[in-house]
C-alpha atoms as a PDB file:
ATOM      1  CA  UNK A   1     -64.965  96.435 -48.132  1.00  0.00           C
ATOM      2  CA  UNK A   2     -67.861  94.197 -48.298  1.00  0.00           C
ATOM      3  CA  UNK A   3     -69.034  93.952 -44.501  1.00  0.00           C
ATOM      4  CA  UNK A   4     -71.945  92.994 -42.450  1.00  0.00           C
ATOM      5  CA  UNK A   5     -73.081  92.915 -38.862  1.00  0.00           C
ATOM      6  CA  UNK A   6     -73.755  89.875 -36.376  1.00  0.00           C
ATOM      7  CA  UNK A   7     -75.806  90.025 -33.563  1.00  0.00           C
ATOM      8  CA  UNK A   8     -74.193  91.515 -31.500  1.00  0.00           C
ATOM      9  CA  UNK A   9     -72.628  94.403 -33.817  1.00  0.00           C
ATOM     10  CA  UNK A  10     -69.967  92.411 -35.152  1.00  0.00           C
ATOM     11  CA  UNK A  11     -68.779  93.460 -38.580  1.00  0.00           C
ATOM     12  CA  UNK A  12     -67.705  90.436 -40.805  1.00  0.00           C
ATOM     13  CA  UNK A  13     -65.920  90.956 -43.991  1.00  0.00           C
ATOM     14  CA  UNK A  14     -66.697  88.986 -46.814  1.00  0.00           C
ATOM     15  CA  UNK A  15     -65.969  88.290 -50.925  1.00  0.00           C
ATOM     16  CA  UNK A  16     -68.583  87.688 -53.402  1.00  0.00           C
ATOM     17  CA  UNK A  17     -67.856  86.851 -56.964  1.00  0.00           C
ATOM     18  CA  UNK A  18     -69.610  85.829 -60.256  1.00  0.00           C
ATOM     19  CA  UNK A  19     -73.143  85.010 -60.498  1.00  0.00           C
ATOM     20  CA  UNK A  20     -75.230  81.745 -60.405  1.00  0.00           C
ATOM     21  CA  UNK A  21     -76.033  79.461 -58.198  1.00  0.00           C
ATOM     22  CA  UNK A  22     -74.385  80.503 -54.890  1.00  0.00           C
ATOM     23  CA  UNK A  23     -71.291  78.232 -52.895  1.00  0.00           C
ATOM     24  CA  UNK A  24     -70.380  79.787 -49.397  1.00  0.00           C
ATOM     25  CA  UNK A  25     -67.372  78.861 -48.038  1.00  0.00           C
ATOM     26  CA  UNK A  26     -66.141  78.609 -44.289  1.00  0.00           C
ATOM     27  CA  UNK A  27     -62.198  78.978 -43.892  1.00  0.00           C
ATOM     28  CA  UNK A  28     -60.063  76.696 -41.749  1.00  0.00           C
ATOM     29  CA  UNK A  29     -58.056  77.739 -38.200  1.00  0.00           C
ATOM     30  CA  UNK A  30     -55.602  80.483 -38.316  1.00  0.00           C
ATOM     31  CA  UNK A  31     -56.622  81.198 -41.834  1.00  0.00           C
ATOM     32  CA  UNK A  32     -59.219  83.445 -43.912  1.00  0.00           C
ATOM     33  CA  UNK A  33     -61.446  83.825 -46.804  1.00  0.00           C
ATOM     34  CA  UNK A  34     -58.377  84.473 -49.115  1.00  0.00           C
ATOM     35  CA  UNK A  35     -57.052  80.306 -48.790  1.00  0.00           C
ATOM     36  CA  UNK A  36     -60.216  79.864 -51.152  1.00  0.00           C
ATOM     37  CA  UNK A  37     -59.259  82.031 -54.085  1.00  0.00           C
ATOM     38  CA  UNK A  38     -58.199  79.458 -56.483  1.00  0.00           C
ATOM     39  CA  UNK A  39     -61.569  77.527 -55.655  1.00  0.00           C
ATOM     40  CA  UNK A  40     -63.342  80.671 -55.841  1.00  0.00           C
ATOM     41  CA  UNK A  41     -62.212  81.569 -59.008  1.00  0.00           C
ATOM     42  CA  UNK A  42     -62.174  78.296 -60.307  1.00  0.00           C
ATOM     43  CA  UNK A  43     -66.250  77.756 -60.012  1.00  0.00           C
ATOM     44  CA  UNK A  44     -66.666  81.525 -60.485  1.00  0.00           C
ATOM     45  CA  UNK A  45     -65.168  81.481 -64.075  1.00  0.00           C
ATOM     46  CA  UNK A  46     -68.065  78.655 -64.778  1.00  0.00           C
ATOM     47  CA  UNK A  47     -71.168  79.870 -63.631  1.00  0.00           C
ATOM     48  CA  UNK A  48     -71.272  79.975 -59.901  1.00  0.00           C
ATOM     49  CA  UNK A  49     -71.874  82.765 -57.310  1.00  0.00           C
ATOM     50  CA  UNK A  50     -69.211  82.534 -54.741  1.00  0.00           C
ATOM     51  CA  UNK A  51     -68.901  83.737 -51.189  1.00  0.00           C
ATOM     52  CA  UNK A  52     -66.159  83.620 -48.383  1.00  0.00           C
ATOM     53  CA  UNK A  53     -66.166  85.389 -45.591  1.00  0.00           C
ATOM     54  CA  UNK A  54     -63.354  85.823 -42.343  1.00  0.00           C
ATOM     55  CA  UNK A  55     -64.362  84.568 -39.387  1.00  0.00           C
ATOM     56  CA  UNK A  56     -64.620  86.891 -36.695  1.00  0.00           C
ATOM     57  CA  UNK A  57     -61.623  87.318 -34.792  1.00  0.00           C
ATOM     58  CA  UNK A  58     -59.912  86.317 -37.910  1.00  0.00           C
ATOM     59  CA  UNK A  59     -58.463  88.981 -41.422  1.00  0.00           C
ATOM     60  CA  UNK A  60     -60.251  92.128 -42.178  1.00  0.00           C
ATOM     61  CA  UNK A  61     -63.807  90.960 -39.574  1.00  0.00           C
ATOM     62  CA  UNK A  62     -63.572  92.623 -36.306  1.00  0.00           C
ATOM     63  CA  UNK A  63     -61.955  91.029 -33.263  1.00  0.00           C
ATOM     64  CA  UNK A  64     -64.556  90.946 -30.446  1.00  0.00           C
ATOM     65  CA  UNK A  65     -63.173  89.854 -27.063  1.00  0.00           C
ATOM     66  CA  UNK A  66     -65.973  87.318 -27.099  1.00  0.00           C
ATOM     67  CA  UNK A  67     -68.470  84.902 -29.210  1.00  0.00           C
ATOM     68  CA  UNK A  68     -65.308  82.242 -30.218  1.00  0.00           C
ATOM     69  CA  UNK A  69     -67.697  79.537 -30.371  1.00  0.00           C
ATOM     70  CA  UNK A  70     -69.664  76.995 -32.725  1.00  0.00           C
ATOM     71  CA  UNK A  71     -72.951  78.286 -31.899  1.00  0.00           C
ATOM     72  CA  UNK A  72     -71.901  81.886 -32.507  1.00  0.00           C
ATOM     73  CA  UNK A  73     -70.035  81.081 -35.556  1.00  0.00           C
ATOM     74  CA  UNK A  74     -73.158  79.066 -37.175  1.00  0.00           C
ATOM     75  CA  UNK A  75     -75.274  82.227 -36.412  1.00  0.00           C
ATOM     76  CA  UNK A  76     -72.831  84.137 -38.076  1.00  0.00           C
ATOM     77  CA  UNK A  77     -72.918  82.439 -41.188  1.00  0.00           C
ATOM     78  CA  UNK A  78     -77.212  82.863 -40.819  1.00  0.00           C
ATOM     79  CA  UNK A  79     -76.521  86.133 -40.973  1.00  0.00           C
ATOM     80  CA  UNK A  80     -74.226  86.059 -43.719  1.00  0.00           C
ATOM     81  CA  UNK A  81     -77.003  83.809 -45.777  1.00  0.00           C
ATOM     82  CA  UNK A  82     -79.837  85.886 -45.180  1.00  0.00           C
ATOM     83  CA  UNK A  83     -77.914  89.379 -45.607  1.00  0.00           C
ATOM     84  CA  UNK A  84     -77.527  87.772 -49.196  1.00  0.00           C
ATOM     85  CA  UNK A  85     -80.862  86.065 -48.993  1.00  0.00           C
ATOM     86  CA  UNK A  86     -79.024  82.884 -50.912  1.00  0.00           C
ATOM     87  CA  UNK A  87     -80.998  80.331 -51.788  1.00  0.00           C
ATOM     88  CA  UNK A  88     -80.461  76.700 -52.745  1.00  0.00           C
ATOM     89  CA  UNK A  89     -77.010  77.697 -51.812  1.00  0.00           C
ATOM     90  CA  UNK A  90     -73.729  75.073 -51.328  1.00  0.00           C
ATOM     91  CA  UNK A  91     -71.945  75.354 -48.110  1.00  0.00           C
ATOM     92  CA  UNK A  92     -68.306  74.193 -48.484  1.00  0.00           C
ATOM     93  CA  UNK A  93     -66.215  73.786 -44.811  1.00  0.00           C
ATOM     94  CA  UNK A  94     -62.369  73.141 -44.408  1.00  0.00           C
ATOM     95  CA  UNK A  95     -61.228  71.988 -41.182  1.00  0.00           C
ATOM     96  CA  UNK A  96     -62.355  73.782 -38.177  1.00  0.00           C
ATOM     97  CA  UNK A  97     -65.002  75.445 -40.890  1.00  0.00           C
ATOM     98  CA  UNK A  98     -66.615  72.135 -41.592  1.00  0.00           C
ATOM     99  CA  UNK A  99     -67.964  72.495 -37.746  1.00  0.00           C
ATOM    100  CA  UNK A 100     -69.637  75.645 -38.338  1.00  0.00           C
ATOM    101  CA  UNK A 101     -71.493  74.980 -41.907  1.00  0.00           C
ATOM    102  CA  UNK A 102     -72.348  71.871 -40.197  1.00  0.00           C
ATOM    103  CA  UNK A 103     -73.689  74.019 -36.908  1.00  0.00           C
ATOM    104  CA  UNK A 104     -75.709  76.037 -39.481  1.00  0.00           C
ATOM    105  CA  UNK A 105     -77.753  72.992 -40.377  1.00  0.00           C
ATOM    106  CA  UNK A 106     -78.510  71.588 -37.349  1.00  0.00           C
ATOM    107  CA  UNK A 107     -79.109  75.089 -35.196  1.00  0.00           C
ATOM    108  CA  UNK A 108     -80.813  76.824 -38.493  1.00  0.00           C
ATOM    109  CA  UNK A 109     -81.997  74.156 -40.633  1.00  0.00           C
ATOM    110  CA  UNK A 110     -81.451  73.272 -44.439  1.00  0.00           C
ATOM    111  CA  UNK A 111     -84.052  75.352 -45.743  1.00  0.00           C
ATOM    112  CA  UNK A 112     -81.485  77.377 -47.770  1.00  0.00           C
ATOM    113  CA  UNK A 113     -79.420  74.656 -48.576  1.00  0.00           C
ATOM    114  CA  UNK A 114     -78.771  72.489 -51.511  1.00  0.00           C
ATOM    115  CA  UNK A 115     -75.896  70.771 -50.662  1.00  0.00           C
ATOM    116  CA  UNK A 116     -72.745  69.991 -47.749  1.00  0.00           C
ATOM    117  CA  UNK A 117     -69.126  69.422 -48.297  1.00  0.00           C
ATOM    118  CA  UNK A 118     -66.305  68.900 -45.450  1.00  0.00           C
ATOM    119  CA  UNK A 119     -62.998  69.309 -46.172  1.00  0.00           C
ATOM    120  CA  UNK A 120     -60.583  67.699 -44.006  1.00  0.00           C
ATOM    121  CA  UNK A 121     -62.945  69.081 -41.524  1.00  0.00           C
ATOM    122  CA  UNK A 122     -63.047  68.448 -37.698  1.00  0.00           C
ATOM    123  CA  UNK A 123     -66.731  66.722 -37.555  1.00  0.00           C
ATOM    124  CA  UNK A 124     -67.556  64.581 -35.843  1.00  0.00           C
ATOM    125  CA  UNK A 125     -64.972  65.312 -32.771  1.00  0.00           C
ATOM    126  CA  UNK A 126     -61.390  65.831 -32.944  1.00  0.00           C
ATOM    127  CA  UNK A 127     -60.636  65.569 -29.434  1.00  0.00           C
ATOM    128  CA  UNK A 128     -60.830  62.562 -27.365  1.00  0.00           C
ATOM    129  CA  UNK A 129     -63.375  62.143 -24.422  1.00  0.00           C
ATOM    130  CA  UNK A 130     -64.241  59.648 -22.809  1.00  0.00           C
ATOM    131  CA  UNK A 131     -66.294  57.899 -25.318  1.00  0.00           C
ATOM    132  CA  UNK A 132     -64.698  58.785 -28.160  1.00  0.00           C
ATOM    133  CA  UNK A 133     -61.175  57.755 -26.992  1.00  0.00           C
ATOM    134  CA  UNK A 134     -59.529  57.456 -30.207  1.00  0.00           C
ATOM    135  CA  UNK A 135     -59.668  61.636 -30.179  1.00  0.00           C
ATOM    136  CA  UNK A 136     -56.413  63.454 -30.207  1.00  0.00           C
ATOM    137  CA  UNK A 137     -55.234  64.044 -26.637  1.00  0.00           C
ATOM    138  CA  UNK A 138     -55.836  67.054 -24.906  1.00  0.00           C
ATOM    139  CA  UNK A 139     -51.982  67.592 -24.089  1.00  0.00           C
ATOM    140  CA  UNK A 140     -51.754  68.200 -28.540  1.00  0.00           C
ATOM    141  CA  UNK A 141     -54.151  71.632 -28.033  1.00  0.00           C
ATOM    142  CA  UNK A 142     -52.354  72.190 -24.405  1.00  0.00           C
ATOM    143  CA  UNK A 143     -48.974  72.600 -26.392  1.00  0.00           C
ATOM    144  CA  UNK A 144     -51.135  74.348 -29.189  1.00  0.00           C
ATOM    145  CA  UNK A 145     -52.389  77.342 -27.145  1.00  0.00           C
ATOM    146  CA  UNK A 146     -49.110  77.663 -24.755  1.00  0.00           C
ATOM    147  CA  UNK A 147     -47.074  77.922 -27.835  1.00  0.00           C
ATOM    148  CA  UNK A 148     -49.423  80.744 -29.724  1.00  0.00           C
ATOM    149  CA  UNK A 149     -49.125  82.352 -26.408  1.00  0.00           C
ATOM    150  CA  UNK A 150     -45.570  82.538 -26.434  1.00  0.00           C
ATOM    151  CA  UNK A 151     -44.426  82.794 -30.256  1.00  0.00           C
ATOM    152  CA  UNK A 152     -47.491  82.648 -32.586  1.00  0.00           C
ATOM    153  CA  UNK A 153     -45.422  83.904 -35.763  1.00  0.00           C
ATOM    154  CA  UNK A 154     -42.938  81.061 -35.037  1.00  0.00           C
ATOM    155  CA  UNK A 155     -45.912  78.405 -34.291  1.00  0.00           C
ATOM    156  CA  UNK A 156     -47.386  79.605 -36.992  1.00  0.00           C
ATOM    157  CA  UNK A 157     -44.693  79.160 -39.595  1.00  0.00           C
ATOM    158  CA  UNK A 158     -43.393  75.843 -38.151  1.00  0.00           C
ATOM    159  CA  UNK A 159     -46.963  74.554 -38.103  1.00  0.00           C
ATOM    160  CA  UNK A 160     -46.777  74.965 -42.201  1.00  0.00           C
ATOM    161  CA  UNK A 161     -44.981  71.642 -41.737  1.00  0.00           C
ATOM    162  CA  UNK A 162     -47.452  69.292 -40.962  1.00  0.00           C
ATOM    163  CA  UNK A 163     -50.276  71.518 -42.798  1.00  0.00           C
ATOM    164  CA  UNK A 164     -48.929  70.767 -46.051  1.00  0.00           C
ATOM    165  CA  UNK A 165     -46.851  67.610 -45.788  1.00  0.00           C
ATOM    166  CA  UNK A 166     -43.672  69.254 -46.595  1.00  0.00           C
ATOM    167  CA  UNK A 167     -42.261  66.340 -44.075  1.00  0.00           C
ATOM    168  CA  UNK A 168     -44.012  64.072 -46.390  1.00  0.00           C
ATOM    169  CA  UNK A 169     -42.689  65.158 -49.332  1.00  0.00           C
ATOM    170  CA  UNK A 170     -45.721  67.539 -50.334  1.00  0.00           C
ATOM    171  CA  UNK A 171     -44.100  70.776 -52.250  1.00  0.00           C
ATOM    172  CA  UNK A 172     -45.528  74.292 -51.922  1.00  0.00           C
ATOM    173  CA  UNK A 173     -43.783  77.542 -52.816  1.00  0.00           C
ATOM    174  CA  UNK A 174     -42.224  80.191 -50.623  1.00  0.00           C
ATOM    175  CA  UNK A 175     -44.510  82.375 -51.694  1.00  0.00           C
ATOM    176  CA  UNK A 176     -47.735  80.558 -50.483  1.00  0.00           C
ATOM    177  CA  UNK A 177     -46.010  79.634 -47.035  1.00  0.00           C
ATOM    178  CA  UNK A 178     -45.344  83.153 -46.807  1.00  0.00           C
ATOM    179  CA  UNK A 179     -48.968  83.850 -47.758  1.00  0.00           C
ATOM    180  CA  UNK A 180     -50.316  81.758 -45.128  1.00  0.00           C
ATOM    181  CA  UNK A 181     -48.147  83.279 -42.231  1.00  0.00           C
ATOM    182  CA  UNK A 182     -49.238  86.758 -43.295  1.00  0.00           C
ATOM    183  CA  UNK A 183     -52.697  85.838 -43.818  1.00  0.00           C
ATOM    184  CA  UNK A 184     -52.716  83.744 -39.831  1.00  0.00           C
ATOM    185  CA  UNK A 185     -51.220  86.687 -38.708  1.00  0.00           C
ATOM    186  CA  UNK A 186     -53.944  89.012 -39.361  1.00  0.00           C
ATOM    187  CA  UNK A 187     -55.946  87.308 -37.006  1.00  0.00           C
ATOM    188  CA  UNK A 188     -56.626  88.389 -33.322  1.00  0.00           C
ATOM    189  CA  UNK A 189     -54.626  86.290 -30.682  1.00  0.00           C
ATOM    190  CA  UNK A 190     -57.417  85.383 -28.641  1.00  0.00           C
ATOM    191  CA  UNK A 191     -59.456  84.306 -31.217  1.00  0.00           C
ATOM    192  CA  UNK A 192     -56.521  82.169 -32.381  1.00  0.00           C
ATOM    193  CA  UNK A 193     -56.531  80.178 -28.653  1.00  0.00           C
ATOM    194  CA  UNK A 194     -59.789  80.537 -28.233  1.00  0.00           C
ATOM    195  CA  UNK A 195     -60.479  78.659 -31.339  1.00  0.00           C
ATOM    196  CA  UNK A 196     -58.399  76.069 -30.697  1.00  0.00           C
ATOM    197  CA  UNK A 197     -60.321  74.924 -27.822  1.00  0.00           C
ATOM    198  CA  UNK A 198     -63.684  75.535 -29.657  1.00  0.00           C
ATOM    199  CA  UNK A 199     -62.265  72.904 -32.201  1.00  0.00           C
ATOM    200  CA  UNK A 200     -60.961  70.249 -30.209  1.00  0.00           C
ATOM    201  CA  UNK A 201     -63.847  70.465 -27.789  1.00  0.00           C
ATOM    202  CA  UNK A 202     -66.845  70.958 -29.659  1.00  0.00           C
ATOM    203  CA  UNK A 203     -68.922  67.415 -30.169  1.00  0.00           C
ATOM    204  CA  UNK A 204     -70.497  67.119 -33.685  1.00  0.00           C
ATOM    205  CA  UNK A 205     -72.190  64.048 -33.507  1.00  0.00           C
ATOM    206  CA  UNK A 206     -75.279  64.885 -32.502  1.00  0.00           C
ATOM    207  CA  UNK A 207     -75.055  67.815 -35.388  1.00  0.00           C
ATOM    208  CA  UNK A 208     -74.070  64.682 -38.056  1.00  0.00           C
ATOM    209  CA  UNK A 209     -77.543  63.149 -37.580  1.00  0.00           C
ATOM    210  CA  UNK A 210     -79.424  66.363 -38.642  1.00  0.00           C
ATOM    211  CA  UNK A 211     -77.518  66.882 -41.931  1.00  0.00           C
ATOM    212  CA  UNK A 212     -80.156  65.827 -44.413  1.00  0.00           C
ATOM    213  CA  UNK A 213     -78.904  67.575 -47.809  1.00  0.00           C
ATOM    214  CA  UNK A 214     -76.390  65.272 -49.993  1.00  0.00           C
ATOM    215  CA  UNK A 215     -72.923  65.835 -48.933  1.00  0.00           C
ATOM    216  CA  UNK A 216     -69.335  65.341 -50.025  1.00  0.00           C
ATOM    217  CA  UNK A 217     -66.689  64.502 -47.201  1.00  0.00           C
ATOM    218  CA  UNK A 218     -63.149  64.842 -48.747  1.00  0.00           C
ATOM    219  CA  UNK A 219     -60.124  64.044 -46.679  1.00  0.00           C
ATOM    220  CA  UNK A 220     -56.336  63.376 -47.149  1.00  0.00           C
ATOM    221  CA  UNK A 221     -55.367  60.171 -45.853  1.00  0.00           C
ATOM    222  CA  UNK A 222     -51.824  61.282 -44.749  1.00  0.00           C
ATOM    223  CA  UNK A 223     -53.296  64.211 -42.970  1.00  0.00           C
ATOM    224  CA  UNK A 224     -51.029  64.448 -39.506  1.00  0.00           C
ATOM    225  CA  UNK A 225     -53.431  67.495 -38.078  1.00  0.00           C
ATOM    226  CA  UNK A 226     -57.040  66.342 -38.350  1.00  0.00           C
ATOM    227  CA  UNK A 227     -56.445  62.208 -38.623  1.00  0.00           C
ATOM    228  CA  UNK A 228     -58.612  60.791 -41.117  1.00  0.00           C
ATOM    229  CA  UNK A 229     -59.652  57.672 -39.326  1.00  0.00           C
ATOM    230  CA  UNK A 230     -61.153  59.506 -36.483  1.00  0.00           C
ATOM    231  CA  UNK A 231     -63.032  62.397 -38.122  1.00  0.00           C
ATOM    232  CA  UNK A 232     -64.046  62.395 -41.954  1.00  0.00           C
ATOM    233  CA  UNK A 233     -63.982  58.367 -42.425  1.00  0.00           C
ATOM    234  CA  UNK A 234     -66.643  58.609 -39.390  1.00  0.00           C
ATOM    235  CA  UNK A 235     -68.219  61.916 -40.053  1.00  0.00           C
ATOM    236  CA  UNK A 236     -69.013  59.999 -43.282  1.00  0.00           C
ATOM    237  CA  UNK A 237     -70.530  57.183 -41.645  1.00  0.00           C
ATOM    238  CA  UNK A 238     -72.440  59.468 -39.675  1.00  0.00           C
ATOM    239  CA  UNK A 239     -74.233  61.195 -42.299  1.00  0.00           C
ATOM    240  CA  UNK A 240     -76.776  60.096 -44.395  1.00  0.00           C
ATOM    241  CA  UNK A 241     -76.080  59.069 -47.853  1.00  0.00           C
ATOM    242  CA  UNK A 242     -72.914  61.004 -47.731  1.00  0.00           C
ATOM    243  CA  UNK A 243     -69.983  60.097 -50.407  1.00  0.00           C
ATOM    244  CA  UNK A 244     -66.339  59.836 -49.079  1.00  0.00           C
ATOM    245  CA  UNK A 245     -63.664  60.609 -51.358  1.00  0.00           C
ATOM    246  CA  UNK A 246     -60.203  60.194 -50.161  1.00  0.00           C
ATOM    247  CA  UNK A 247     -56.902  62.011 -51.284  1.00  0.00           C
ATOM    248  CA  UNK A 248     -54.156  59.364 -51.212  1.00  0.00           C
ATOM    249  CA  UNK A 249     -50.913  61.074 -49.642  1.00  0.00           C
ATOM    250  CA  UNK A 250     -52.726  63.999 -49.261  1.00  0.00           C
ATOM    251  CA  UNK A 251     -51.954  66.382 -45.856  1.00  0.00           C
ATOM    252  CA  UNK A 252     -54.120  68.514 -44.428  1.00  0.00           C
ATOM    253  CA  UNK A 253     -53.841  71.471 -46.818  1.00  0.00           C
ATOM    254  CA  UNK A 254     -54.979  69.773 -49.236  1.00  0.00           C
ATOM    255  CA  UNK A 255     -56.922  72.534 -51.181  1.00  0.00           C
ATOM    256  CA  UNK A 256     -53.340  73.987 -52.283  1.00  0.00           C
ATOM    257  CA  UNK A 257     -51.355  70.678 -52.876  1.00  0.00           C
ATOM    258  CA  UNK A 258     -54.453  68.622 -54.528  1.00  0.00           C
ATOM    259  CA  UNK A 259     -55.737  72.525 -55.647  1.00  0.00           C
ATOM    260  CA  UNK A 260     -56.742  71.175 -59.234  1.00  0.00           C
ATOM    261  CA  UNK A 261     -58.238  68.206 -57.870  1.00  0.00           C
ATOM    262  CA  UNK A 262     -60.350  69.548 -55.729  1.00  0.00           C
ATOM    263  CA  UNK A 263     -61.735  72.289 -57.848  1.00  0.00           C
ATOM    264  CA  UNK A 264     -62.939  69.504 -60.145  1.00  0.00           C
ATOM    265  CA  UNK A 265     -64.511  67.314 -57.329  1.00  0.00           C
ATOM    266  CA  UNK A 266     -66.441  70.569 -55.930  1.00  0.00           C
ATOM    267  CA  UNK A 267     -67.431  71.306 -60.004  1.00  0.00           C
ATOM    268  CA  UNK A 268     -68.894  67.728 -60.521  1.00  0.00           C
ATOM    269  CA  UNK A 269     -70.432  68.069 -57.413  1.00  0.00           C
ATOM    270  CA  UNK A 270     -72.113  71.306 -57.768  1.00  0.00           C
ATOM    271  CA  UNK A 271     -72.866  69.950 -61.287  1.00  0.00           C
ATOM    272  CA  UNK A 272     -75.319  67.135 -60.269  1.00  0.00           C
END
């Protein structure tokens, strides 16, 4: 396997496919490198290098007891980039992933960078606090971590519910919700809670004002696990010159239900 090490010794897998100008892509929360396949392929098969790695904790990267954190995870992906030494490279986030490409920019700079896109992603703030009441109460990730604690594979598979808006009428095989219990199971259970507190807690906003590469924010508007209204519609605002494109009906896992779409917003993007 294609590894490297952190730090502090961690080994993190990652993929790397194709040649060209590079995308790196940052997984969402329980998941791993392997929910971008179709995307990877997708850009690979027309002239782009790209790269997905596991978070640590998370599929084939070691499962350190400690390090579950934004900082840690934007240093990670520095060490990723400059392993690779990429250059003028594209860093695509999806959910809780959109907080750590956008991390890497404000704790490392867009040197390397050519361009930003968040994926139903968690910037600015997910949670609420006391100014920014319109955050999802604290009780939701409460209920979150008590339940992985008790019966993650059940969590887990009920939780494919909302993710794909199969209440909503969205339509996904057997076959991928098995794929994404299998794939959430990999991970280690303490990075599992751990991350959901680094998610809800963690306060972009000050990261939004340092993003200064163009960037795409793309969001399902019937997305019932990171609402719309309170995180990409203002993690748009936030960021300079950024363009909002919004998925009508579209839940949360959008990059498997709106798959097609998406590969040919990131392509005309990339294209520019």
């Amino acid at each position: 396997m294609s590894t490297f090490a952190t730090q502090d010794g961690t080994q993190i897998y990652f993929k790397d496919w194709g040649t060209g100008k590079p995308v790196l892509f940052s997984h969402g929360w329980p998941l791993d490198a392997d929910m971008w396949e179709y995307q990877m392929e997708y850009l690979s098969s027309r002239g782009y290098r790209t790269i997905a790695f596991d978070r640590r904790g998370f599929g084939r990267s070691d499962q350190p007891w400690t390090g579950n954190n934004y900082d840690t995870f934007a240093d990670d992906i520095a060490g990723l980039i400059n392993h690779l030494d990429l250059q003028e490279v594209t860093l695509v986030g999806f959910s809780m992933g959109g907080g750590d490409v956008s991390r890497y920019i404000a704790r490392h700079g867009s040197k390397r960078v050519a361009g930003l896109v968040l994926l139903g992603a968690v910037t600015p703030l997910l949670g609420k606090k006391p100014d920014y009441p319109q955050g999802v109460d604290s009780a939701v990730f409460d209920d979150i971590k008590a339940s992985l604690l008790k019966d993650r594979a059940q969590f887990i598979a009920d939780f494919s519910t909302p993710f794909y808006g199969l209440n909503q009428g969205q339509k996904v095989s057997d076959g991928v919700l098995a794929q994404t219990l299998n794939i959430a199971l990999l991970a280690s259970l303490k990075a599992t809670v751990d991350c959901v507190t680094a998610f809800s807690e963690t306060d972009f906003r000050p990261d939004m004002a340092k993003i200064d590469v163009p960037t795409l924010v793309i969001h399902g508007d019937a997305d019932q696990v990171v609402p719309f209204e309170t995180t990409g519609k203002v993690a748009a605002s936030l960021i300079k010159g950024a363009e909002l494109k919004v998925y009508p009906g579209a839940p949360h896992g959008f990059a498997a239900t709106h798959a097609q779409t998406l590969n040919e917003d990131l392509l005309a993007f990339l294209s520019r």
